[in-house]
N, C-alpha and C. Protein backbone atom coordinates (compact mmCIF):
# COMPACT_ATOMS: atom_id res chain seq x y z
N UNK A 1 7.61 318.37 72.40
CA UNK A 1 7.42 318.27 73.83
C UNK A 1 8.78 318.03 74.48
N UNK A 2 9.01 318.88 75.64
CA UNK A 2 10.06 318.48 76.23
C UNK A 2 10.21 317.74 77.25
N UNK A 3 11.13 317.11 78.04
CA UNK A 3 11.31 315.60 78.98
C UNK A 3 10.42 316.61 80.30
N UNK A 4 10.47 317.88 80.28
CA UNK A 4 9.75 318.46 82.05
C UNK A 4 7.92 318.25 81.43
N UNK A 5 7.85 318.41 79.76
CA UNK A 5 6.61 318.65 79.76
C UNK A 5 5.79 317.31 79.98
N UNK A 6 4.36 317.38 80.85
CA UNK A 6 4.02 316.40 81.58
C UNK A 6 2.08 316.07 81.13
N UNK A 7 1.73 315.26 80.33
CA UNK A 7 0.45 315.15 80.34
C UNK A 7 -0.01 314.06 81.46
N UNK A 8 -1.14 314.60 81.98
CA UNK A 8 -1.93 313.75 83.46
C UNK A 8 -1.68 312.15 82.77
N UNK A 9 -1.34 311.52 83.29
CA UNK A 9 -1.53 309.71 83.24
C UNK A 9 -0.38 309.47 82.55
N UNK A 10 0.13 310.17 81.59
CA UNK A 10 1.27 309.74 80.71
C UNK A 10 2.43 310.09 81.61
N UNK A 11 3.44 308.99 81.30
CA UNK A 11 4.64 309.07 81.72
C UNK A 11 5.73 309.52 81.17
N UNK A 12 6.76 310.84 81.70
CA UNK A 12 7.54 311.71 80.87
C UNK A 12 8.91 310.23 80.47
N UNK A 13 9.58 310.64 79.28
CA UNK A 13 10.45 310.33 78.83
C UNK A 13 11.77 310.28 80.09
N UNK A 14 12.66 309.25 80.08
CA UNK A 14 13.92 309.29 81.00
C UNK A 14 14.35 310.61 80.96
N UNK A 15 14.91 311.55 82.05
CA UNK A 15 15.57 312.90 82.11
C UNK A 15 16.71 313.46 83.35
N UNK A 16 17.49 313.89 83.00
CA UNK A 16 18.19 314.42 84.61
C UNK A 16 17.35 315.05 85.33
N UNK A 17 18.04 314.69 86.74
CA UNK A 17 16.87 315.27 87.59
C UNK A 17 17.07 316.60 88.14
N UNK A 18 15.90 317.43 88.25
CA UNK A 18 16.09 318.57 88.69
C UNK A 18 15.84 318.71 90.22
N UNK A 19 16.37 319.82 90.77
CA UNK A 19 16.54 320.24 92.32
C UNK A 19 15.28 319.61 92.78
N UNK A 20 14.18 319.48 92.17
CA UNK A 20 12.65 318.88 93.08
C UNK A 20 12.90 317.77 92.78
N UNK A 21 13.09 317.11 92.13
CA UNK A 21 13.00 315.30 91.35
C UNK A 21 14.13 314.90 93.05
N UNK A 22 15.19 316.00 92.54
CA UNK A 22 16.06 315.49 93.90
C UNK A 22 15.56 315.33 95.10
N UNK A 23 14.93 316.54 95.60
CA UNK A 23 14.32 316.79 96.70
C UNK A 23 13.56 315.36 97.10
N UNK A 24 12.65 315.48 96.56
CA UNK A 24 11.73 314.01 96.32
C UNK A 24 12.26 312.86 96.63
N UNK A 25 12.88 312.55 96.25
CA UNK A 25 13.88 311.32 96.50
C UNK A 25 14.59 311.47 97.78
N UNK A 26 15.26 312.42 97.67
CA UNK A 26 15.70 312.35 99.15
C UNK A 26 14.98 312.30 100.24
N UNK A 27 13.77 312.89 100.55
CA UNK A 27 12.78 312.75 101.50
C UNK A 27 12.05 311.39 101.41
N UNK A 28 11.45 310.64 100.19
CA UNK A 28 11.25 309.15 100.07
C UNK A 28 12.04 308.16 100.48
N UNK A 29 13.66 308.64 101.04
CA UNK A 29 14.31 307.45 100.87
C UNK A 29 14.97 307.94 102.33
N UNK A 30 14.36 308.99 103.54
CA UNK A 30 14.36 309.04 104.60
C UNK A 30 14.46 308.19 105.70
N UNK A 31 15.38 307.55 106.03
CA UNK A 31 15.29 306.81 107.08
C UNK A 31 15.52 305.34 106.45
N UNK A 32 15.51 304.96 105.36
CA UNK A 32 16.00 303.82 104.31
C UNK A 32 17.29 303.01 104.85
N UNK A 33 17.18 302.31 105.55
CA UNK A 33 18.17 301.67 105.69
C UNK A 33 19.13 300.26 104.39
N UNK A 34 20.45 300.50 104.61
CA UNK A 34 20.60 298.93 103.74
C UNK A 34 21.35 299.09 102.15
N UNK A 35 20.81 299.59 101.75
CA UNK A 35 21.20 299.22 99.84
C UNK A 35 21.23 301.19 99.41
N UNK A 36 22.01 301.54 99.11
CA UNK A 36 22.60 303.15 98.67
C UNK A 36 21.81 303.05 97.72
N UNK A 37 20.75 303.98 96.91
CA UNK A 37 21.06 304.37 96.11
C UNK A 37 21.32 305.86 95.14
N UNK A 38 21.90 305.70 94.54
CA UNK A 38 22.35 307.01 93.41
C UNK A 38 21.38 307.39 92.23
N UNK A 39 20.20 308.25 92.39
CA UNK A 39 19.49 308.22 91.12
C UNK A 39 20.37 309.07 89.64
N UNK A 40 20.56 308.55 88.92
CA UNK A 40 20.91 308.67 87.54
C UNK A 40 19.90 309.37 86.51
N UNK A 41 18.55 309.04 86.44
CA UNK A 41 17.81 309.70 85.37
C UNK A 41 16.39 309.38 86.42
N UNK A 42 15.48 310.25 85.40
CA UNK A 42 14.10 310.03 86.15
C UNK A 42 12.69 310.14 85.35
N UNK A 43 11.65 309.73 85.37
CA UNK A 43 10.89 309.77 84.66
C UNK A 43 9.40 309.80 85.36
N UNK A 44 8.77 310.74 85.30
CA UNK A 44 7.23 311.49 85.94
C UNK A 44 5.66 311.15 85.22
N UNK A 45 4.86 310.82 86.52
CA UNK A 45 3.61 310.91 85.89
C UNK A 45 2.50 311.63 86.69
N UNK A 46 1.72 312.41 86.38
CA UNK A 46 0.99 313.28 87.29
C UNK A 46 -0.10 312.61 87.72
N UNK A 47 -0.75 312.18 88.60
CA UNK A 47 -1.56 311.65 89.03
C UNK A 47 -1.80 312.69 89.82
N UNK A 48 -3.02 311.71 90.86
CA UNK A 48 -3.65 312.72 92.33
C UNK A 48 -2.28 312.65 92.76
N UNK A 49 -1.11 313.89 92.40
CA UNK A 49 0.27 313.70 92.98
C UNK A 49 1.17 313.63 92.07
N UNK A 50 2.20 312.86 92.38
CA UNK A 50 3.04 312.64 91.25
C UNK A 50 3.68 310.98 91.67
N UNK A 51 3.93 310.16 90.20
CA UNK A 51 4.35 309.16 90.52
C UNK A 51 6.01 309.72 89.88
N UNK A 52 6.98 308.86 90.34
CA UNK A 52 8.37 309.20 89.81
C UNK A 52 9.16 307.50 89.34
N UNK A 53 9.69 307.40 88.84
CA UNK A 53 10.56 306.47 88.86
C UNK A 53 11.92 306.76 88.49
N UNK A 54 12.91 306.21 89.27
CA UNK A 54 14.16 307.21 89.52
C UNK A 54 15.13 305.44 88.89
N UNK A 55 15.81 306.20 87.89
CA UNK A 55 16.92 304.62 87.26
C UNK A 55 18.48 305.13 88.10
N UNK A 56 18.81 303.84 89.40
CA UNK A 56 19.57 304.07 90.00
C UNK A 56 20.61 303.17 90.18
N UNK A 57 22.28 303.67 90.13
CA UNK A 57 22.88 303.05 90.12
C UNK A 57 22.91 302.27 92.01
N UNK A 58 22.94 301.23 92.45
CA UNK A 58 22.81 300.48 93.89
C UNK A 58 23.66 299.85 94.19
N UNK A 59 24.12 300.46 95.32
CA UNK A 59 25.36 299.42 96.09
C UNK A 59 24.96 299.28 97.69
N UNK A 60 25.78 298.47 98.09
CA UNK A 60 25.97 297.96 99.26
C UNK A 60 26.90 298.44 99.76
N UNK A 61 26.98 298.98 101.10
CA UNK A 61 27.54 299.74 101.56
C UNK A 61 29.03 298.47 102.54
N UNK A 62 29.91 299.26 102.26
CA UNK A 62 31.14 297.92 103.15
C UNK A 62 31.43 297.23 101.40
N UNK A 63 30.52 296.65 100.66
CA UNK A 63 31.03 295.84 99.40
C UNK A 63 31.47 296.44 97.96
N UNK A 64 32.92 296.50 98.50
CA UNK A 64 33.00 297.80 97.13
C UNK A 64 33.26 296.91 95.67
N UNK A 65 32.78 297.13 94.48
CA UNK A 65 32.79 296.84 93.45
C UNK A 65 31.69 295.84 93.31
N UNK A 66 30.44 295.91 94.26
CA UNK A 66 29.20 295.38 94.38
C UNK A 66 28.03 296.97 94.03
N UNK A 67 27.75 296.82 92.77
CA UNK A 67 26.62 297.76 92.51
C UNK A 67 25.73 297.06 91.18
N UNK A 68 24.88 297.71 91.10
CA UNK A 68 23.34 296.80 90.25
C UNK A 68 22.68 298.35 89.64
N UNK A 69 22.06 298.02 88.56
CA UNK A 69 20.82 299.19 88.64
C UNK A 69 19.64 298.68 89.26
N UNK A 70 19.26 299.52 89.60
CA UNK A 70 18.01 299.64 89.95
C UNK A 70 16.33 300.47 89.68
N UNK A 71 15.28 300.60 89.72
CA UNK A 71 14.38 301.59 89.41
C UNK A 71 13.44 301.81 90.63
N UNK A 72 13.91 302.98 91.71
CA UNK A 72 13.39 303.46 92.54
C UNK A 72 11.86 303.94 92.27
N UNK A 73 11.00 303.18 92.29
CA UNK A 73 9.59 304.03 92.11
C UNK A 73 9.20 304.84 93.72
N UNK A 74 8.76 305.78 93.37
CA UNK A 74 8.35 306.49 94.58
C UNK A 74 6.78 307.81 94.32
N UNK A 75 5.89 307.99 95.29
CA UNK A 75 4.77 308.53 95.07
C UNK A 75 4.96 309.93 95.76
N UNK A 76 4.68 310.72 95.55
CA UNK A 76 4.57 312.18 96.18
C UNK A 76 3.11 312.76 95.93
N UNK A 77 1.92 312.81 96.82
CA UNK A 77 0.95 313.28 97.32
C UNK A 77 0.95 314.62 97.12
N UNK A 78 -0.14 315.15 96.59
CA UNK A 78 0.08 316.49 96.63
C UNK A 78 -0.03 316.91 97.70
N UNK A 79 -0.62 316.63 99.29
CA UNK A 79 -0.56 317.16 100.16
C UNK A 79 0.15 316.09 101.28
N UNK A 80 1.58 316.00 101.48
CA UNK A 80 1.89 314.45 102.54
C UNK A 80 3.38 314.45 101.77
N UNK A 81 4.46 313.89 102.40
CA UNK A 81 5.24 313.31 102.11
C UNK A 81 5.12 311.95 101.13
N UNK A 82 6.57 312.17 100.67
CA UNK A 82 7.12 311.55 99.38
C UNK A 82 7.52 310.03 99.96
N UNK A 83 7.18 308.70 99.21
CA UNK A 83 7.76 307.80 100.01
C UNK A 83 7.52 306.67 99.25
N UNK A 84 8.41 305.68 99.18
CA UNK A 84 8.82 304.54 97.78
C UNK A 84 7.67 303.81 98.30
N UNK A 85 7.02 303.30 96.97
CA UNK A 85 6.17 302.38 97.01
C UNK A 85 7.00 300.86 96.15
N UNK A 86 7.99 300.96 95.26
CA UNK A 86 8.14 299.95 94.83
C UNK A 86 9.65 299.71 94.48
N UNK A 87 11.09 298.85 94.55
CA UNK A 87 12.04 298.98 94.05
C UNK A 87 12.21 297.67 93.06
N UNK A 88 12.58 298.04 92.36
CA UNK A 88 12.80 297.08 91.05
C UNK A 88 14.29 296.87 90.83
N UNK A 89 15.27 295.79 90.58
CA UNK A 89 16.89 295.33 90.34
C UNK A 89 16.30 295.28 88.64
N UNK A 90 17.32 295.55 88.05
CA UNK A 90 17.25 295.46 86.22
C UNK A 90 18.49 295.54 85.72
């Protein structure tokens, strides 16, 4: 099985993200004020939709040599915009 291949409920293995994983994220994190972040790898689960969780490097914008990881969770609807339901520091 490869990191795109996706069974319903199971969650894919960490992977680079492709032009949609990107897409996704960028539209979830629309209007986001406060804390940058940079997604690094990503990992998918198909639901009614798709759940994503994006492992991101996070900084503060003005504080340079201030960054954290982080794990951007975010939901994409199959019919509706993409938009974070949860951020996690790790």
């Amino acid at each position: 099985m490869t990191a795109q291949e996706q069974l319903v409920g199971g969650w894919t293995v960490y992977h680079k993200l492709t032009p949609k994983d990107q897409e996704v994220f960028k539209e979830a994190l629309t209007g986001f004020v406060g804390v940058q972040y940079s997604p690094e790898l990503v990992s998918t689960q198909v639901v009614n939709g798709t759940n994503y969780r994006f492992k991101c490097t996070a900084t503060l914008p003005g504080s340079p040599g201030t960054s954290w990881q982080a794990i951007v969770e975010t939901y994409a609807p199959i019919n509706g915009k993409p938009h974070i339901t949860q951020i996690h520091r790790v």
